[in-house]
Protein backbone atom coordinates (compact mmCIF):
# COMPACT_ATOMS: atom_id res chain seq x y z
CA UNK A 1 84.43 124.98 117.75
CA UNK A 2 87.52 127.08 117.99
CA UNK A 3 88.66 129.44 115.04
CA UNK A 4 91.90 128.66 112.69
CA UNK A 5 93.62 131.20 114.66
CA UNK A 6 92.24 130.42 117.95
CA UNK A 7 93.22 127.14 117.28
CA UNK A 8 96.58 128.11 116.48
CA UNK A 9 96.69 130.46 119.38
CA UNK A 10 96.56 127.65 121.73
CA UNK A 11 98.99 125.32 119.90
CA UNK A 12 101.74 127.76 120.90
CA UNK A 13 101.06 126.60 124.76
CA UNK A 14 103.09 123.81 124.37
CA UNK A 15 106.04 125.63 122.75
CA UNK A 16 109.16 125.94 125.00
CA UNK A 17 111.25 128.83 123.43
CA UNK A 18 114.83 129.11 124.87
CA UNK A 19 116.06 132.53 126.37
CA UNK A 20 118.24 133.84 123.50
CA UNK A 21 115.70 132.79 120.36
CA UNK A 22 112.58 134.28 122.48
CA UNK A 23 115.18 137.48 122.64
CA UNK A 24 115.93 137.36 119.02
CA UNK A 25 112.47 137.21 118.11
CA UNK A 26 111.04 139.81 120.36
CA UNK A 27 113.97 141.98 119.07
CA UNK A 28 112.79 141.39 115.40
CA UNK A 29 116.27 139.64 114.92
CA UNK A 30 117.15 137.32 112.42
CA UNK A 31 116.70 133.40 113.74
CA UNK A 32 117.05 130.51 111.43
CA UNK A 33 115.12 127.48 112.59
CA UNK A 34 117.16 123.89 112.01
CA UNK A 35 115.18 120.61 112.58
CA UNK A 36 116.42 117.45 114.73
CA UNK A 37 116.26 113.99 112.90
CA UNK A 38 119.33 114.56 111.13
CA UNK A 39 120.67 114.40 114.70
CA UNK A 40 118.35 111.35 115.96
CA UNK A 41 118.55 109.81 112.63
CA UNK A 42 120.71 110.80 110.47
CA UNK A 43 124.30 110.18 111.87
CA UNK A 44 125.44 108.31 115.17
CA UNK A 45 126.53 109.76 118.69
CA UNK A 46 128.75 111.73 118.98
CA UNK A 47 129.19 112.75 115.84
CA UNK A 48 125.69 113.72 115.63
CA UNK A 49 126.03 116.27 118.25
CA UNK A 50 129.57 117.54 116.68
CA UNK A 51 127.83 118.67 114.01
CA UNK A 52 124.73 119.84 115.39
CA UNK A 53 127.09 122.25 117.09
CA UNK A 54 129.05 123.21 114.25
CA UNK A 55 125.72 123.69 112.47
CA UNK A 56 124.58 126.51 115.06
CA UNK A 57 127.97 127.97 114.48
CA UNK A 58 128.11 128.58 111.19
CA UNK A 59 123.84 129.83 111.68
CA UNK A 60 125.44 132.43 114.39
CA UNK A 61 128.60 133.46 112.11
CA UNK A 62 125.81 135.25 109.71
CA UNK A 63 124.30 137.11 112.41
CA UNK A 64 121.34 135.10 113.07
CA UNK A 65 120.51 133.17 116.26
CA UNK A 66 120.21 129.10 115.73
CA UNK A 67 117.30 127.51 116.95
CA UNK A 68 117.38 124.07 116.67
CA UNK A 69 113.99 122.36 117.32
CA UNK A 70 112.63 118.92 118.94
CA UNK A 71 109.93 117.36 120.57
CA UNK A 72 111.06 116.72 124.48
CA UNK A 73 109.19 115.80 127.76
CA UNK A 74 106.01 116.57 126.54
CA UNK A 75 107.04 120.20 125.00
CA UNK A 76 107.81 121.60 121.41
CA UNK A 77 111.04 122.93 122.34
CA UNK A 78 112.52 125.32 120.16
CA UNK A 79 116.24 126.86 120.75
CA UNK A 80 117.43 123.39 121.88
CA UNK A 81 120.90 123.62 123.55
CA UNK A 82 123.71 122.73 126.46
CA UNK A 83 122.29 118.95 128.20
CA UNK A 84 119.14 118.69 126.23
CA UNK A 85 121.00 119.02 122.80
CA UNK A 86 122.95 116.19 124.28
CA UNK A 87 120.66 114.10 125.67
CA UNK A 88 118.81 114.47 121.83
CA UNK A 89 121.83 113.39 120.41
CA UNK A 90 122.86 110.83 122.86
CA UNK A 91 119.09 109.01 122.12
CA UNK A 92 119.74 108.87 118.76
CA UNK A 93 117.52 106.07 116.71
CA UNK A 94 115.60 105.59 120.11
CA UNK A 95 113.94 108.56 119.73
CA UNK A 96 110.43 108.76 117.57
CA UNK A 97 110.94 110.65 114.03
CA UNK A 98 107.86 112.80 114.13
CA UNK A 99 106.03 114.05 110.94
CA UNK A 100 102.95 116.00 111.99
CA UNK A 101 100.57 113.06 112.74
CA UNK A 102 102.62 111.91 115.56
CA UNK A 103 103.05 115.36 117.05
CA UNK A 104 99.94 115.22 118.90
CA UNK A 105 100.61 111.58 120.72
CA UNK A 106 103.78 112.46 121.26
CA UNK A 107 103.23 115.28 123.43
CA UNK A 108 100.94 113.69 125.40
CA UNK A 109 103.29 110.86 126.11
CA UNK A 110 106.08 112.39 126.64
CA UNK A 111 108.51 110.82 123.92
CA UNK A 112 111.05 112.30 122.89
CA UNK A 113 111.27 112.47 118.85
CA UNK A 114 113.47 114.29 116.43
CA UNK A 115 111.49 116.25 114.03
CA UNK A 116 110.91 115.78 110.02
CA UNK A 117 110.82 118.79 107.49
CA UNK A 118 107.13 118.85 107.99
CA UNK A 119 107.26 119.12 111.75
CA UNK A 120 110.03 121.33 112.35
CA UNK A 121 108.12 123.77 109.60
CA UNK A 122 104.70 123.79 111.60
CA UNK A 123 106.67 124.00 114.98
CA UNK A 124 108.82 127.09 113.48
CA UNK A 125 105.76 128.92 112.52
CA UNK A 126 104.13 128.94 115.99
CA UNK A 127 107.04 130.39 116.86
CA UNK A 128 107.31 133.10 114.39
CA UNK A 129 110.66 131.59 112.60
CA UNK A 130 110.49 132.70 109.03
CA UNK A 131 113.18 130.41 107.37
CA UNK A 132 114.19 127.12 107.87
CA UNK A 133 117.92 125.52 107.07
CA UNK A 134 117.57 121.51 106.31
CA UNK A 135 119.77 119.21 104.65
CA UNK A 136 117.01 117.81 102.09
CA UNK A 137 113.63 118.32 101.62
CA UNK A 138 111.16 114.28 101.53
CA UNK A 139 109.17 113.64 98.60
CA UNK A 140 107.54 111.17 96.03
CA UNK A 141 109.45 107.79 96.56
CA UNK A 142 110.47 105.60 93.68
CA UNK A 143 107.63 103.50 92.99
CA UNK A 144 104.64 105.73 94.52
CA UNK A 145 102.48 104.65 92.23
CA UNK A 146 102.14 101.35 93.94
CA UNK A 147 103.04 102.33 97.58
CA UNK A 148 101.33 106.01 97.59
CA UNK A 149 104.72 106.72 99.65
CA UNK A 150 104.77 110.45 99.62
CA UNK A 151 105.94 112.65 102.29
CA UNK A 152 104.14 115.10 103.95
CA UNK A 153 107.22 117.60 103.67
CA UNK A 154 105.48 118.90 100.81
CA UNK A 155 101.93 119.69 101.62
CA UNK A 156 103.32 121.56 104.69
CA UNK A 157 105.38 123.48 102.19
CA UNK A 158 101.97 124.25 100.08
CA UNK A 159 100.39 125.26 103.40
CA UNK A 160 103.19 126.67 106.32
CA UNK A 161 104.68 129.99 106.14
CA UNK A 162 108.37 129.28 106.52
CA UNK A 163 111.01 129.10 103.72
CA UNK A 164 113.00 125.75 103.82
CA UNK A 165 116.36 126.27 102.61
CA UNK A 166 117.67 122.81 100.95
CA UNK A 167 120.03 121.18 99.01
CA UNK A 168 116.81 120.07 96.76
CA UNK A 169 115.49 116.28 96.99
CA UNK A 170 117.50 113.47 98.03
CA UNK A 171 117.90 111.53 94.65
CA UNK A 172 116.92 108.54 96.72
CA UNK A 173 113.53 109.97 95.44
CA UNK A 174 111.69 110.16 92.02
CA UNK A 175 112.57 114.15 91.72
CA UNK A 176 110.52 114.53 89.02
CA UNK A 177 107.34 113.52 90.81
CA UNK A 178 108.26 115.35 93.98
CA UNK A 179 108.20 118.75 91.65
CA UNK A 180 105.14 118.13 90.21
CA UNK A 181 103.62 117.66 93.90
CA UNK A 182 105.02 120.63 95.10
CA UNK A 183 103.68 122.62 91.75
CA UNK A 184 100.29 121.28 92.41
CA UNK A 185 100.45 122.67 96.16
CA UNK A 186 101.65 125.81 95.01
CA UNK A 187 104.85 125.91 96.24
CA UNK A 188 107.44 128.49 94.39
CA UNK A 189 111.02 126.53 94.21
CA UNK A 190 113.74 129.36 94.16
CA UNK A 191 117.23 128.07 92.79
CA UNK A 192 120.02 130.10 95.14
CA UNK A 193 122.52 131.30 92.22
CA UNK A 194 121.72 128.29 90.14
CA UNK A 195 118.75 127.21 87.79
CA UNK A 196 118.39 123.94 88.17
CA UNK A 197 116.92 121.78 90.92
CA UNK A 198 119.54 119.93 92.74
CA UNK A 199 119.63 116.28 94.02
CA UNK A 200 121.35 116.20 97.75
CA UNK A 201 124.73 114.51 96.71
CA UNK A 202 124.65 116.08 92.98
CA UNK A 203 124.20 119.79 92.39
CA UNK A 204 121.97 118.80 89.13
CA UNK A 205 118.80 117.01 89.17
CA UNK A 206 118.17 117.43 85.22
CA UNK A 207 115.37 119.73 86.09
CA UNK A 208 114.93 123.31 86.32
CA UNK A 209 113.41 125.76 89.39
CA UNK A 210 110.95 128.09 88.84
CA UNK A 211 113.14 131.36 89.57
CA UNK A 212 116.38 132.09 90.08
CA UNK A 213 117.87 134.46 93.33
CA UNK A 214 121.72 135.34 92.98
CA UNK A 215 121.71 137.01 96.82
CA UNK A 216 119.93 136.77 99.69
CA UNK A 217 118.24 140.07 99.39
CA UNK A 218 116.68 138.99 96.49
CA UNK A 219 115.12 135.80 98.43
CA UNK A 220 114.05 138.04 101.28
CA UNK A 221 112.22 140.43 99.28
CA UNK A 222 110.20 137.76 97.52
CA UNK A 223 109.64 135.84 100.95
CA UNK A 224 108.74 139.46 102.12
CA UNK A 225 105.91 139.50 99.26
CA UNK A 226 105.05 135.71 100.01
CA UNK A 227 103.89 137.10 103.50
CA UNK A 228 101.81 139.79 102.32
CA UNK A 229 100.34 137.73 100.15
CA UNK A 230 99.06 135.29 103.30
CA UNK A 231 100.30 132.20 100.76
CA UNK A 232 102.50 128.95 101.92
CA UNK A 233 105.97 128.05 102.74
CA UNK A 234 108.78 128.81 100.12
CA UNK A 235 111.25 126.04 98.82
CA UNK A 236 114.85 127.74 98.21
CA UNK A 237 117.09 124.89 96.11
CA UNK A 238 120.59 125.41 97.44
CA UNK A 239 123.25 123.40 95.34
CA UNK A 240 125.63 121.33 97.62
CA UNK A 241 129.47 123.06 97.45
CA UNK A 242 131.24 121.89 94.67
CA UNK A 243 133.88 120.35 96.09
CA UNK A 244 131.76 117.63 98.06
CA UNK A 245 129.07 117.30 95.52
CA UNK A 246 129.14 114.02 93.41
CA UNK A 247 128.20 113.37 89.94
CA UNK A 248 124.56 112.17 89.29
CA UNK A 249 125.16 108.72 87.60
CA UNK A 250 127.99 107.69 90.14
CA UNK A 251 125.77 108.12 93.21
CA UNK A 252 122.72 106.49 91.28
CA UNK A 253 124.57 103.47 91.19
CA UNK A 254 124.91 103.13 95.25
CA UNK A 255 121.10 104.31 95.14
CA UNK A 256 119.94 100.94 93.42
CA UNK A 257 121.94 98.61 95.15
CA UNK A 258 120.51 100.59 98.40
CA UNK A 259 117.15 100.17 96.83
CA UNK A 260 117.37 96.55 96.14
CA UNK A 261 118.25 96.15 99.92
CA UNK A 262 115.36 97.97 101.35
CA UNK A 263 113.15 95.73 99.28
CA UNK A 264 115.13 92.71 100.03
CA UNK A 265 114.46 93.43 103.98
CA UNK A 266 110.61 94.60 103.32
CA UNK A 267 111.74 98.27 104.40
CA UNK A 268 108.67 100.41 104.11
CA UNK A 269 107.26 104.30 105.34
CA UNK A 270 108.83 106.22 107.47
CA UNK A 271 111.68 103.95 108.06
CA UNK A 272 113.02 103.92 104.45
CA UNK A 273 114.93 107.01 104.08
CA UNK A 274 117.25 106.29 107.23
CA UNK A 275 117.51 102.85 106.13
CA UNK A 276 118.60 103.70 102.56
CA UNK A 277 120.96 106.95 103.68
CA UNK A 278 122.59 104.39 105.90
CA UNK A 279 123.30 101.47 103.61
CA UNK A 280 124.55 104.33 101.09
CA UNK A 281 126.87 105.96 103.75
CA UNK A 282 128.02 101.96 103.72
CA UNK A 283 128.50 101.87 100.10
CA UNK A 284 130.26 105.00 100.15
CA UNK A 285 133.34 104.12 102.51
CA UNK A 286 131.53 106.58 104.63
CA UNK A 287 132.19 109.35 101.43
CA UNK A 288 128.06 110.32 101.58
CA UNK A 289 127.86 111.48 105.33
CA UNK A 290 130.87 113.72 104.48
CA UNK A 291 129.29 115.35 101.36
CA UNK A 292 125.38 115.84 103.67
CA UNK A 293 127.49 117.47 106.60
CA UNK A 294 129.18 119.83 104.19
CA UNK A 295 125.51 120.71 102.18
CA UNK A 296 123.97 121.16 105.27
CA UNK A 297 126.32 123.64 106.72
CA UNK A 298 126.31 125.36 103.12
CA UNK A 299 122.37 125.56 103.83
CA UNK A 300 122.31 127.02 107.37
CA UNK A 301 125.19 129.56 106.01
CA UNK A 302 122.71 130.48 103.18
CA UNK A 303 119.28 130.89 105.43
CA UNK A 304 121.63 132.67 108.02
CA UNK A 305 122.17 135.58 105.62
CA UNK A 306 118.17 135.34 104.06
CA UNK A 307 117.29 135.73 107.78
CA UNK A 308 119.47 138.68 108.15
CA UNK A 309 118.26 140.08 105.05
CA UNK A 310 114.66 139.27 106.26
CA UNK A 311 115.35 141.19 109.18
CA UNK A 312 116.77 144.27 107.77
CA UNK A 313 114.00 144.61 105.34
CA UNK A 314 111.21 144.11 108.03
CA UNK A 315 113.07 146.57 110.03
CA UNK A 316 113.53 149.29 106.92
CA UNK A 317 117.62 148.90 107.46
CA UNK A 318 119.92 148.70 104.60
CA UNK A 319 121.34 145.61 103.77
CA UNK A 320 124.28 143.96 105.46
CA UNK A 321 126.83 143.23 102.53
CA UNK A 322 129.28 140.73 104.20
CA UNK A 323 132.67 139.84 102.52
């Protein structure tokens, strides 16, 4: 039987790394990895790939080099870009959402599939990606004590090497019980120049993180010591921008009528968080999907500059202090 690491060795056979992030990487530069059902899931075509773009953009206006990442024609294809950023985009909901038991069958089929928290984080580490930009992290779902529904987002977080950078749990989920899980897999949960844990939409959750980092050399030096340490991935709690964020009990209100749907229509799994962000983007006049696209740029501006930091520390270069 093959070793951990020879076992991990050979998963990196089926990564396809595009030309600039294999660069980046070999050049010790900074590289932020970004997952892809928020494009096959999240938002239709062609908005979805408008803001995929404009995602990159703001990655590469920190210094560090995008690298979105999908499952494609039998490959785990990291650096996504050009036609085959498109064609993701253009597939949309026909594509497979792929949490890291499907990963497996969907190589060897072929399917295309955007990739969850939990797959995009085990895919990033065979590539040697250090920190990860999301919009929110999965978790325990309301009611869990009946369905068990939990996601695997946060055992890869307990076990994976990569910092996700987030705008906490979507408050679709019971938040409390998603912070237990993670405390119980060991996962630190950083607040970015806040102390509390935000909810997606609201920038409070009514709970606290376990530290607080006010810059992003602050962050890197701890994910630095993470490393060395040989522990697990590294949750960094990123408040959405005030100006888009919504107060908690006015978005709780479009949560359970959105519940009270999925249950009405037997929604279940891996099908009930794009069911329930899509009858709240209804609810909303549309208001929601504005307020995600503007946390999740505020995320991949944030793990842009821990990246950076990441970099110059590895490298034993003073900080970059940008305006």
């Amino acid at each position: 039987m093959n070793s951990s690491k020879e076992a991990w060795m050979s998963g990196k056979a089926y990564l396809s790394i595009s030309a600039d992030v294999k660069a980046a990487l070999a050049a010790g530069k900074a590289v932020v990895a970004l997952e892809s059902t928020i494009i096959t899931h999240g938002m239709p075509y062609p908005q979805n790939l408008e803001m995929a773009r404009e995602v990159e953009d703001v990655v590469r206006s920190t210094g560090a080099v995008p690298a979105t990442i999908t499952i494609m024609d039998g490959r785990l294809c990291v650096g996504v870009s050009g036609e085959d950023l498109e064609r993701l985009a253009q597939e949309g909901h026909k594509a497979a959402k792929a949490s890291r038991r499907d990963v497996a069958a969907l190589l060897a089929s072929g399917t295309t599939a955007g990739t969850t928290v939990a797959t995009t984080m085990q895919i990033a580490a065979l590539a040697g990606i250090k920190v990860f930009a999301t919009g929110g992290i999965g978790g325990v779902h309301r009611g869990a004590e009946d369905s068990f529904d939990i996601s695997a987002d946060l055992e890869e977080l307990g076990r994976t090497p990569v910092a996700v950078v987030c705008a906490g749990a979507k408050s679709i989920l019971d938040i409390a019980k998603t912070l237990e899980v993670l405390e119980t897999n060991g996962v630190p949960v950083l607040g970015f120049g806040t102390d509390h844990f935000p909810a997606f939409w609201a920038r409070e959750s009514g709970f606290k993180v376990d530290h607080r980092f006010d810059d992003a050399e602050g962050v890197a030096k701890m994910l630095a010591i993470q490393s060395d340490l040989d522990m697990g991935g590294v949750l960094i709690a990123n408040p959405i921008p005030e100006a888009d964020a919504w107060e908690a009990s006015a978005i709780e209100g479009f949560i359970t009528q959105a519940l009270a749907d999925a249950d009405a229509k037997g929604v279940k799994g891996k099908a009930m968080t794009p069911f329930l962000l899509q009858r709240i983007f209804e609810l909303t006049g549309g208001k929601s999907l504005v307020s995600n696209i503007a946390l999740v740029k505020n995320n991949a501006r944030v793990a842009g500059e821990i990246a950076v930091a990441l970099a110059h520390l590895q490298a034993g270069k003073a900080p970059v202090r940008r305006a």
